[in-house]
N, C-alpha and C. Protein backbone atom coordinates (compact mmCIF):
# COMPACT_ATOMS: atom_id res chain seq x y z
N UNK A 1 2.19 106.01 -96.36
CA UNK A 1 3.55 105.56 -96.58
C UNK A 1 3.55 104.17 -97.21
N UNK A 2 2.51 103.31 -96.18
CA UNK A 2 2.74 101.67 -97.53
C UNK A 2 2.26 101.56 -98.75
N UNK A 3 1.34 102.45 -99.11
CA UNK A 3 0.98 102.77 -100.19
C UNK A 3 2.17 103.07 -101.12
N UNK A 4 2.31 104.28 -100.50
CA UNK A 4 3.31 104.94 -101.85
C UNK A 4 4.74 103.97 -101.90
N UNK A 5 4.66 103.08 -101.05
CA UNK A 5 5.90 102.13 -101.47
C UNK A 5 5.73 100.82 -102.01
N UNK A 6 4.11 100.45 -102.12
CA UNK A 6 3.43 99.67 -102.57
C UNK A 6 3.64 100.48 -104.11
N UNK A 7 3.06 101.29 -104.68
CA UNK A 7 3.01 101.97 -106.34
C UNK A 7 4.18 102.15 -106.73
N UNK A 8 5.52 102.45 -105.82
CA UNK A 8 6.92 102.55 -106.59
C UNK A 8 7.10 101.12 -106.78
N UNK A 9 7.26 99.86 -105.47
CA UNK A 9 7.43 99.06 -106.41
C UNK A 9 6.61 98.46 -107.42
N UNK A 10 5.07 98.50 -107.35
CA UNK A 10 4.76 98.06 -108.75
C UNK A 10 5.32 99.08 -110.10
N UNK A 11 5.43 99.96 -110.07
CA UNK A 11 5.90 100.89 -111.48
C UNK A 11 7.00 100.34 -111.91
N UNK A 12 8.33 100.08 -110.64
CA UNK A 12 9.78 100.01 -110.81
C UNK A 12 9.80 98.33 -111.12
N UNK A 13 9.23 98.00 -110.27
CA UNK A 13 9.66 96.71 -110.53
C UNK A 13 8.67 95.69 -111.16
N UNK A 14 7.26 95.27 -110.49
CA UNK A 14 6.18 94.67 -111.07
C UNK A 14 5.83 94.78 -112.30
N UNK A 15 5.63 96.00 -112.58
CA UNK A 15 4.62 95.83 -113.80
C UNK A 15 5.56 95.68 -115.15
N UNK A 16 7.16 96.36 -115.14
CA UNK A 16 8.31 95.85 -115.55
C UNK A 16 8.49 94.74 -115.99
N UNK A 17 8.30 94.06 -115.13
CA UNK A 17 8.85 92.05 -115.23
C UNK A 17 7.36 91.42 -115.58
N UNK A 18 6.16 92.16 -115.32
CA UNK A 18 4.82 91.24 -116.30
C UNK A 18 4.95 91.72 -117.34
N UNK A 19 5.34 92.79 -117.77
CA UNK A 19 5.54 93.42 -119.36
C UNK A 19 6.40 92.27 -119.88
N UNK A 20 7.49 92.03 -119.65
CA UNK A 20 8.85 91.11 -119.95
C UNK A 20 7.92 90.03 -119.90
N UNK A 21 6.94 89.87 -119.30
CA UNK A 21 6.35 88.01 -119.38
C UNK A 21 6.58 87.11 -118.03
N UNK A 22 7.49 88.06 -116.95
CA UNK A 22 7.72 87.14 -116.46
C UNK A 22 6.72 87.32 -115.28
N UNK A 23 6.58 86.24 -114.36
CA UNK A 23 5.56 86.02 -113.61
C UNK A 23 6.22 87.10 -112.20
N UNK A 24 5.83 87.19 -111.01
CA UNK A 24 6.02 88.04 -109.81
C UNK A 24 5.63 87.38 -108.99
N UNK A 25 6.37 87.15 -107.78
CA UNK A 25 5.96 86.23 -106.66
C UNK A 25 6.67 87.89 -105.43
N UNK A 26 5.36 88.12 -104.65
CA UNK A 26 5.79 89.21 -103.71
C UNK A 26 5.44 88.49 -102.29
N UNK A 27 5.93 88.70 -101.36
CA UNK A 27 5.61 88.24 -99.54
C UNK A 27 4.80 88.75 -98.86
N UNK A 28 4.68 90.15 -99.33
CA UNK A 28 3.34 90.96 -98.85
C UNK A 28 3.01 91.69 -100.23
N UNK A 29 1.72 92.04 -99.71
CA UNK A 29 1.41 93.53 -101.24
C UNK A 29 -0.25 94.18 -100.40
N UNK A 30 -0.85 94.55 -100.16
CA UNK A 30 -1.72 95.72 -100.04
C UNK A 30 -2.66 94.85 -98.85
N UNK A 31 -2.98 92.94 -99.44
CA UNK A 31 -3.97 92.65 -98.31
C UNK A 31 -2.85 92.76 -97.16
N UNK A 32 -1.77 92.85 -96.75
CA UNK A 32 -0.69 93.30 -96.09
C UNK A 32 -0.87 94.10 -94.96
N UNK A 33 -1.34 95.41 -96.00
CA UNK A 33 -1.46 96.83 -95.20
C UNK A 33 -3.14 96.77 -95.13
N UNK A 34 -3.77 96.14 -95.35
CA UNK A 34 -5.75 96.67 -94.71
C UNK A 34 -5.32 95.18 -93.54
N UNK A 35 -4.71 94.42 -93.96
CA UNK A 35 -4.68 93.32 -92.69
C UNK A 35 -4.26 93.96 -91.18
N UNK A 36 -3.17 94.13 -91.58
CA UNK A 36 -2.38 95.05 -90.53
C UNK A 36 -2.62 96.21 -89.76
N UNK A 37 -2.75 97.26 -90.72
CA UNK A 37 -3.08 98.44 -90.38
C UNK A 37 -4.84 98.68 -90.70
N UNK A 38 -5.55 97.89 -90.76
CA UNK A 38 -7.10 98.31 -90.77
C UNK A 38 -7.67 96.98 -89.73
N UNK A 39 -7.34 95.66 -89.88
CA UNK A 39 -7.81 95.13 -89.12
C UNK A 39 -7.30 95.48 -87.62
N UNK A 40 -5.92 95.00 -87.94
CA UNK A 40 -4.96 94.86 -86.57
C UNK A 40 -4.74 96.14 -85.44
N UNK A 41 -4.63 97.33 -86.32
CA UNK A 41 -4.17 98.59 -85.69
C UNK A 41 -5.66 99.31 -85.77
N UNK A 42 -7.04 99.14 -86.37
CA UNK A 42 -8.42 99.89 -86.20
C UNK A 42 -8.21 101.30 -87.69
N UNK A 43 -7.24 101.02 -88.31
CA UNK A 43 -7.26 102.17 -89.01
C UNK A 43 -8.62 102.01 -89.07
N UNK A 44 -9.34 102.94 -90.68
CA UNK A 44 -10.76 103.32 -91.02
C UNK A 44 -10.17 101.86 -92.36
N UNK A 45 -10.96 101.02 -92.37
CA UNK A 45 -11.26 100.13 -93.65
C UNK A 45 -11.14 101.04 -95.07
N UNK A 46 -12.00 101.92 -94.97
CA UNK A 46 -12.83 102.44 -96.32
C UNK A 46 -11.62 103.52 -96.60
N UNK A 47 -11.43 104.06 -95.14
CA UNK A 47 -9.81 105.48 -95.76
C UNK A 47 -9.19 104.04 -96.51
N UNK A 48 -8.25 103.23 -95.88
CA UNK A 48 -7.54 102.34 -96.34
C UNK A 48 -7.93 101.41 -97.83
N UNK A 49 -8.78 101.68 -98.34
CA UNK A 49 -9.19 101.23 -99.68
C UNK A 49 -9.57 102.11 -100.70
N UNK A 50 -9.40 103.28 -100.35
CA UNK A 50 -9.19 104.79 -100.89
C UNK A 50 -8.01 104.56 -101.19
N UNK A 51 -7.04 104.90 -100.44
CA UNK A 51 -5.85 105.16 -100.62
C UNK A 51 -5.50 104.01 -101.81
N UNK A 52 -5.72 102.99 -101.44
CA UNK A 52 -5.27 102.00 -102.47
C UNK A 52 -5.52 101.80 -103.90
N UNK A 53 -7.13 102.24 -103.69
CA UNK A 53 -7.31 102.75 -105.54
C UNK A 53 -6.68 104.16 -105.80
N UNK A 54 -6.56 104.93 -104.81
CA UNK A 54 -5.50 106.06 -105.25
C UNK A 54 -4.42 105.72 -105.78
N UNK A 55 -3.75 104.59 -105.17
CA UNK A 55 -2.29 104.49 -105.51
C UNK A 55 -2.13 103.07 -106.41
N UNK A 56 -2.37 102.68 -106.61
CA UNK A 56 -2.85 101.53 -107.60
C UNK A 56 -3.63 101.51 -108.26
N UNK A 57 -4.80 102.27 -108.75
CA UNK A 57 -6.04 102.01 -109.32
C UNK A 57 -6.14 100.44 -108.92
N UNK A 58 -7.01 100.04 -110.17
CA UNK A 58 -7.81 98.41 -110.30
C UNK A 58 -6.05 97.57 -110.06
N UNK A 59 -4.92 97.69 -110.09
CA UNK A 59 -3.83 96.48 -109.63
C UNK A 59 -4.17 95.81 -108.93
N UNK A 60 -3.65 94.31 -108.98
CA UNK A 60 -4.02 93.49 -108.27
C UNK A 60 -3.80 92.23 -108.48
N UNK A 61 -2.76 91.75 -107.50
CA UNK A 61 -2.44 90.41 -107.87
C UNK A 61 -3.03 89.22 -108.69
N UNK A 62 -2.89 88.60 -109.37
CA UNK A 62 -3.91 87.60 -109.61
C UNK A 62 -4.27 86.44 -108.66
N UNK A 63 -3.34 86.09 -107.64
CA UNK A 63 -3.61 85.56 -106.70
C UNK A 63 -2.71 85.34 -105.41
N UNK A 64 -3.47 85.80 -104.30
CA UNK A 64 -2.77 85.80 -103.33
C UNK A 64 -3.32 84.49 -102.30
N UNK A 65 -2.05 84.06 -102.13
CA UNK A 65 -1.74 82.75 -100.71
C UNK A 65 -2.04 83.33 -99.30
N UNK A 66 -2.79 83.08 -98.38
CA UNK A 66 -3.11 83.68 -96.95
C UNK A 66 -2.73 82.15 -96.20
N UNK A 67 -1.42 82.03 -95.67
CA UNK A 67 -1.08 80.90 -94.96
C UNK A 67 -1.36 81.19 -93.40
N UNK A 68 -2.13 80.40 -93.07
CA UNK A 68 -3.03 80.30 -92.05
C UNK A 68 -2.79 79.90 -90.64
N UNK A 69 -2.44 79.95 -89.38
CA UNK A 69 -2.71 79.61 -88.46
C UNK A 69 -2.62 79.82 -87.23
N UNK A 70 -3.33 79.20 -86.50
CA UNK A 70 -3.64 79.62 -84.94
C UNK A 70 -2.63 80.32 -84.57
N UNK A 71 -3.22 81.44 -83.73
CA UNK A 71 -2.13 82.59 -82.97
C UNK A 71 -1.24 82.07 -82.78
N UNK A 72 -1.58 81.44 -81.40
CA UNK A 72 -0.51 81.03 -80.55
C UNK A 72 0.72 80.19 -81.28
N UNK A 73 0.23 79.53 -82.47
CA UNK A 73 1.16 78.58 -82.78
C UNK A 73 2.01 79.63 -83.77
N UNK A 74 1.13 80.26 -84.41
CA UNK A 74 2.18 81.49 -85.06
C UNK A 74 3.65 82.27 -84.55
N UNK A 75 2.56 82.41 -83.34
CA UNK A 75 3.66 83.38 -82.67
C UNK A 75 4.86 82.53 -81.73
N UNK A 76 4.69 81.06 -81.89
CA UNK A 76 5.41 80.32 -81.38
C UNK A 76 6.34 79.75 -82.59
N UNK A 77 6.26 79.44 -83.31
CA UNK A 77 7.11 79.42 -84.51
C UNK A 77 8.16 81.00 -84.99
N UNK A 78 7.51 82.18 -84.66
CA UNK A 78 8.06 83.19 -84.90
C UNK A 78 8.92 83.48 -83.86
N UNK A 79 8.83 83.08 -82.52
CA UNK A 79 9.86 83.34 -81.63
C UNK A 79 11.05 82.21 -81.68
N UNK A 80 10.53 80.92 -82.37
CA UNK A 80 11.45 80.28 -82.32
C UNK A 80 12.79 80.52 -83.26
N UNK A 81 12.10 81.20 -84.19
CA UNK A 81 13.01 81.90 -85.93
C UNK A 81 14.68 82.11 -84.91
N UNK A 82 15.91 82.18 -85.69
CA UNK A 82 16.87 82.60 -85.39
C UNK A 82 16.86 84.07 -85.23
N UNK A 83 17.85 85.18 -84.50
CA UNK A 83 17.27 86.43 -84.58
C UNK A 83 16.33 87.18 -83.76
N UNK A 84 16.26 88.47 -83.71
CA UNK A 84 15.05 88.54 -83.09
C UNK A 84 13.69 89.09 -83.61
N UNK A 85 12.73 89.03 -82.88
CA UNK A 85 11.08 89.38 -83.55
C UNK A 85 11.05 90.66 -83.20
N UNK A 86 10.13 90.97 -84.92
CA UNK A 86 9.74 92.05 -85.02
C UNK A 86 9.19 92.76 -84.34
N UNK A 87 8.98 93.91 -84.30
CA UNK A 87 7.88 95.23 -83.95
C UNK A 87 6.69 94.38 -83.81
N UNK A 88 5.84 93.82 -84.83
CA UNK A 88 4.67 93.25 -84.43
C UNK A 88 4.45 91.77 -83.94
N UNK A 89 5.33 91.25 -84.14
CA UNK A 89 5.54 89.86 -83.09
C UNK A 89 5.13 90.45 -81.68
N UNK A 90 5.89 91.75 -81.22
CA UNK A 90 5.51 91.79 -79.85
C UNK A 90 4.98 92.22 -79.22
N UNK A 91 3.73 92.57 -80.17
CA UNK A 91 2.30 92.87 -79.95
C UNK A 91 1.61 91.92 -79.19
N UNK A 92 0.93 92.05 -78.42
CA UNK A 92 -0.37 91.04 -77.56
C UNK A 92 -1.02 89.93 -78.78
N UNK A 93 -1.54 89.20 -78.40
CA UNK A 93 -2.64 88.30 -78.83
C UNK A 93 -3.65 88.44 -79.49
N UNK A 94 -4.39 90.06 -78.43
CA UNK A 94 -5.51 90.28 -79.55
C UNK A 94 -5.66 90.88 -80.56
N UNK A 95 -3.84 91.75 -80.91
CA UNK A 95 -3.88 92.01 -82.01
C UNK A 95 -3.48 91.00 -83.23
N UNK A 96 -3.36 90.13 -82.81
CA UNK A 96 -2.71 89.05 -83.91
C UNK A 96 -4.04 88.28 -84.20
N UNK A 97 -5.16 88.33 -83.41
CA UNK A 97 -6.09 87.51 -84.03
C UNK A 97 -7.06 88.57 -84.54
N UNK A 98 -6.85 89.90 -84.65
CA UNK A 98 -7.54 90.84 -85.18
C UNK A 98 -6.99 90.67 -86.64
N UNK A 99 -5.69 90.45 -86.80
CA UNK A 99 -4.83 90.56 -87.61
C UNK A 99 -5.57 89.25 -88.78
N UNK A 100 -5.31 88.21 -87.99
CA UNK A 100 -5.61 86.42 -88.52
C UNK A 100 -7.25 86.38 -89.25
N UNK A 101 -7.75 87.25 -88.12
CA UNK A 101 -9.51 87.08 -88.44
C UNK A 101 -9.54 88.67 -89.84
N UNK A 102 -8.58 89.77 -89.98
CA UNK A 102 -8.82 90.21 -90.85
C UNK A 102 -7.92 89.49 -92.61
N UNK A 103 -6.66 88.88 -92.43
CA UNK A 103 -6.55 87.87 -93.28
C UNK A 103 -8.11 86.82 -93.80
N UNK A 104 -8.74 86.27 -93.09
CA UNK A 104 -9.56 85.48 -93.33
C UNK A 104 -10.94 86.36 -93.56
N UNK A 105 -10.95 87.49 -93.40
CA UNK A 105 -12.18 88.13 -93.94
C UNK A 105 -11.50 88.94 -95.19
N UNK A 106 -10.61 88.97 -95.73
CA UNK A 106 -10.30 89.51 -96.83
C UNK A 106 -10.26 88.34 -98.13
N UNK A 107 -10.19 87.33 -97.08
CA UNK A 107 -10.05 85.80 -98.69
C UNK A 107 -11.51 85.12 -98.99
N UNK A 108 -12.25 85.95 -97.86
CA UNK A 108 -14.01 85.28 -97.75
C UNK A 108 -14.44 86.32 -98.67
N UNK A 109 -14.06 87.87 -98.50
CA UNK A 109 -14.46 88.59 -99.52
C UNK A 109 -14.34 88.59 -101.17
N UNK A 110 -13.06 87.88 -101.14
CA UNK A 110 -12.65 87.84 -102.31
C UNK A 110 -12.07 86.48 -102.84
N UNK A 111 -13.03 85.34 -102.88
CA UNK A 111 -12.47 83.77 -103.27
C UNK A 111 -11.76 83.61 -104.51
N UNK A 112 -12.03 84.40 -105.11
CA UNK A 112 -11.69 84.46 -106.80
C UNK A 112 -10.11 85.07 -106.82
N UNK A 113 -9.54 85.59 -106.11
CA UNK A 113 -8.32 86.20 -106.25
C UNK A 113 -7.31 85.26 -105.01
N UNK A 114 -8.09 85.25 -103.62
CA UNK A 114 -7.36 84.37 -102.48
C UNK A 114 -7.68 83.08 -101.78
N UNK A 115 -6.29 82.14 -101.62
CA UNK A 115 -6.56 80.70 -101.17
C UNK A 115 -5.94 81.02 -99.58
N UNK A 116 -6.46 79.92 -99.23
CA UNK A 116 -6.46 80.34 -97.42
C UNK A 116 -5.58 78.89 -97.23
N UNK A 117 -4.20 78.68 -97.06
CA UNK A 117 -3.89 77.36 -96.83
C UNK A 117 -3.51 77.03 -95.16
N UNK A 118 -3.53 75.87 -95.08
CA UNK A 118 -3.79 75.67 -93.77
C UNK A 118 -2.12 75.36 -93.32
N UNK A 119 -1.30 76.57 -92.93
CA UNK A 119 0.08 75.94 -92.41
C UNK A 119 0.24 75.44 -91.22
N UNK A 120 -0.73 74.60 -90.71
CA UNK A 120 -0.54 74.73 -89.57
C UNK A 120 0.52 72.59 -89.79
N UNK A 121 0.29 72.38 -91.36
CA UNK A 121 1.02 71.10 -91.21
C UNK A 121 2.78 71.23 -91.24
N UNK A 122 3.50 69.99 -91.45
CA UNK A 122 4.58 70.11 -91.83
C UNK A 122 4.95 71.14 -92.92
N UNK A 123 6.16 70.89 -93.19
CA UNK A 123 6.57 71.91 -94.32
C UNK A 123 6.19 71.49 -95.82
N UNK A 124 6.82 70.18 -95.70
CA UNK A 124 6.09 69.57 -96.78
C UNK A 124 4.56 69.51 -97.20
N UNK A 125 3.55 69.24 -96.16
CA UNK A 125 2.50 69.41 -97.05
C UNK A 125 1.71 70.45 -97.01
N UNK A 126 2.59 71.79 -96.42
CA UNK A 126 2.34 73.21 -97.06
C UNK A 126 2.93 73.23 -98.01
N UNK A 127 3.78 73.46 -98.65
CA UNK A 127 4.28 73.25 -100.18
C UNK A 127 3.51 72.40 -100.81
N UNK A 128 2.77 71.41 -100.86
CA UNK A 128 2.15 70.33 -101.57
C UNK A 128 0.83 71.37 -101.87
N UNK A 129 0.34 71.80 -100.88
CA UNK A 129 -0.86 72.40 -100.62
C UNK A 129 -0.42 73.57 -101.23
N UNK A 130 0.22 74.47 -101.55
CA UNK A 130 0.68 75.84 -102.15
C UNK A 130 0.75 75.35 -103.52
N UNK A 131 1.60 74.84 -104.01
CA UNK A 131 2.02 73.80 -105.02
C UNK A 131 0.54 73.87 -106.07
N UNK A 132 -0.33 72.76 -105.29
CA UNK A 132 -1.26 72.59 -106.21
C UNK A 132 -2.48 73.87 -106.10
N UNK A 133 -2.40 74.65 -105.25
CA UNK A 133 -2.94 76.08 -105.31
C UNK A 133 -2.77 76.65 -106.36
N UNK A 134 -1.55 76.96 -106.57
CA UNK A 134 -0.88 77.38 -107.43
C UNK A 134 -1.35 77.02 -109.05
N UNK A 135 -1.17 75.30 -109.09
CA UNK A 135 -1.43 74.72 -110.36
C UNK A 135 -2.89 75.03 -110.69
N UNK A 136 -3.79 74.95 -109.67
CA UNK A 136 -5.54 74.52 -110.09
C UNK A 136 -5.28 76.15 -110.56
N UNK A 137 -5.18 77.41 -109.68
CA UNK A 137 -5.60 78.83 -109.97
C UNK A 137 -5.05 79.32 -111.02
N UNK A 138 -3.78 78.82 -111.17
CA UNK A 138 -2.96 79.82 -112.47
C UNK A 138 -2.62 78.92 -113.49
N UNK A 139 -2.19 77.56 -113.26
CA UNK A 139 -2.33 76.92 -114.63
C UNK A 139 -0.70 76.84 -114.02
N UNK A 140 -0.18 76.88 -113.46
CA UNK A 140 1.48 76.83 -113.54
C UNK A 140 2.05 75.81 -112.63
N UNK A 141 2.74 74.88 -113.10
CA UNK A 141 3.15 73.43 -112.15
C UNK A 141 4.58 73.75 -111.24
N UNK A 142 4.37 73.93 -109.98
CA UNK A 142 5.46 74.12 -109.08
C UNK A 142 6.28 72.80 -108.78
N UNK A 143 7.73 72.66 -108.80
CA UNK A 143 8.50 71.75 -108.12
C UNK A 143 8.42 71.77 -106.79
């Protein structure tokens, strides 16, 4: 299922707006679903990277942001959000650091595509730190 809603929106919408030139900024996209559902939930890794060259072939962001930090403080910032928490907010602990430790083994695998920033500062110098991520990897200067 995240697959096939991962390939409609790249067809419908992604690959659309890089044709046009314009750049794509997404919140999740595929390290998403092997984070989640292969680290966090035990799917099979290798089914889950099947499926993905099934449904994407070679696609693939040019670079993905993995904003970083400690469980507890995660999940303490997420309860504080207005609203209430998700389905996986109210999951235990050890799935969130299954979750955290498979984020950070997907950006060790792949340095060339993912930056690991450390949110654990203010807001500001996560943006500073995204910001110039941004500039060194893609060449593009963020306000």
């Amino acid at each position: 299922m995240f697959f096939a809603a991962r390939r409609d929106h790249v067809t419908r919408t992604i690959r659309p707006a890089l044709e046009a030139g314009r750049g794509v900024v997404c919140d999740r996209f595929t390290d998403s679903t092997i984070a989640y559902q292969g680290h966090g939930r035990g799917l099979p890794l290798t089914d889950l990277a099947a499926l993905q060259r099934f449904s994407l072939g070679d696609f693939a962001p040019d670079l993905t942001l993995i904003l970083d930090l400690p469980v507890a403080e995660g999940l303490a910032r997420a309860a504080s959000r207005p609203g209430a928490t998700d389905r996986f907010e109210r999951l235990d602990q050890a799935f969130h650091r299954r979750l955290r430790d498979g984020f950070l083994a997907i950006a060790a695998a792949e340095p060339g595509r993912c930056a690991v920033i450390d949110a654990s500062a203010d807001i500001d110098t996560v943006h500073q730190a995204i910001a110039a991520t941004v500039a060194e990897r893609l060449g593009i200067v963020l306000k």
